[in-house]
Protein backbone atom coordinates (compact mmCIF):
# COMPACT_ATOMS: atom_id res chain seq x y z
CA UNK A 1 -6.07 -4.27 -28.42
CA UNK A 2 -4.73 -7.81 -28.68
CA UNK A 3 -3.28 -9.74 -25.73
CA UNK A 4 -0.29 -10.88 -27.68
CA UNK A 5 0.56 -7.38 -28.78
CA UNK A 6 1.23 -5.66 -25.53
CA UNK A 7 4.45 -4.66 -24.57
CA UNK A 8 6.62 -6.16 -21.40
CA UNK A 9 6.76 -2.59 -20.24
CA UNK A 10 2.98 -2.64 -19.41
CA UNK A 11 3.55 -5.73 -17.23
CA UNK A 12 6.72 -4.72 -15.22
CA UNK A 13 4.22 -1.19 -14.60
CA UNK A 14 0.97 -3.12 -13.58
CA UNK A 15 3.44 -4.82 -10.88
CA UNK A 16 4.86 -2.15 -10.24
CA UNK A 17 2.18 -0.31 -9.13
CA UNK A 18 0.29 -3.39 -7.11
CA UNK A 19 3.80 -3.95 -5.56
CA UNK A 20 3.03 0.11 -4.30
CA UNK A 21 -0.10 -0.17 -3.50
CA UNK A 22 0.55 -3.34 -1.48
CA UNK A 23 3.66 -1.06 0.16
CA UNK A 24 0.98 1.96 0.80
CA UNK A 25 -1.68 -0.18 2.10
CA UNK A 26 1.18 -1.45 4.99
CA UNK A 27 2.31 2.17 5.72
CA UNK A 28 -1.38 3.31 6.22
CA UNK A 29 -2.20 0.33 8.44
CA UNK A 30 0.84 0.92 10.29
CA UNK A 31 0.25 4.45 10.83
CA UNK A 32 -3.36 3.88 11.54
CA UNK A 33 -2.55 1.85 14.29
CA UNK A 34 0.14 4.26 15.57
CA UNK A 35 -2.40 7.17 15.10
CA UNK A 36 -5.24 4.88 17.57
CA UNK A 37 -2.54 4.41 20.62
CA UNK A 38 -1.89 8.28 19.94
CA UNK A 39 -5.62 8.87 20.10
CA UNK A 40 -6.80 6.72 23.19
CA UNK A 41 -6.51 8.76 26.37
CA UNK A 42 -3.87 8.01 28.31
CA UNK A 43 -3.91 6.06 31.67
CA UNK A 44 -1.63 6.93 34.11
CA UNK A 45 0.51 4.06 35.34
């Protein structure tokens, strides 16, 4: 396959899908990091 011959539609999808796997990769940090303070034991204040 030629590099001149592919469509804009496979361009706007390969963004498309490192723009959601830049998205998932912040919602699994965040709730990775919500899921360790939900795991420590807590400490009575």
């Amino acid at each position: 396959m030629r590099v001149g011959s592919n469509p804009p539609d496979l361009w706007i999808g390969i963004a498309y899908q490192s723009h959601l796997q830049e998205l998932y990769g912040e919602i699994f940090i965040y709730f990775s990091l919500n899921l360790s303070l939900v795991m420590q034991p807590h400490t009575p204040r």
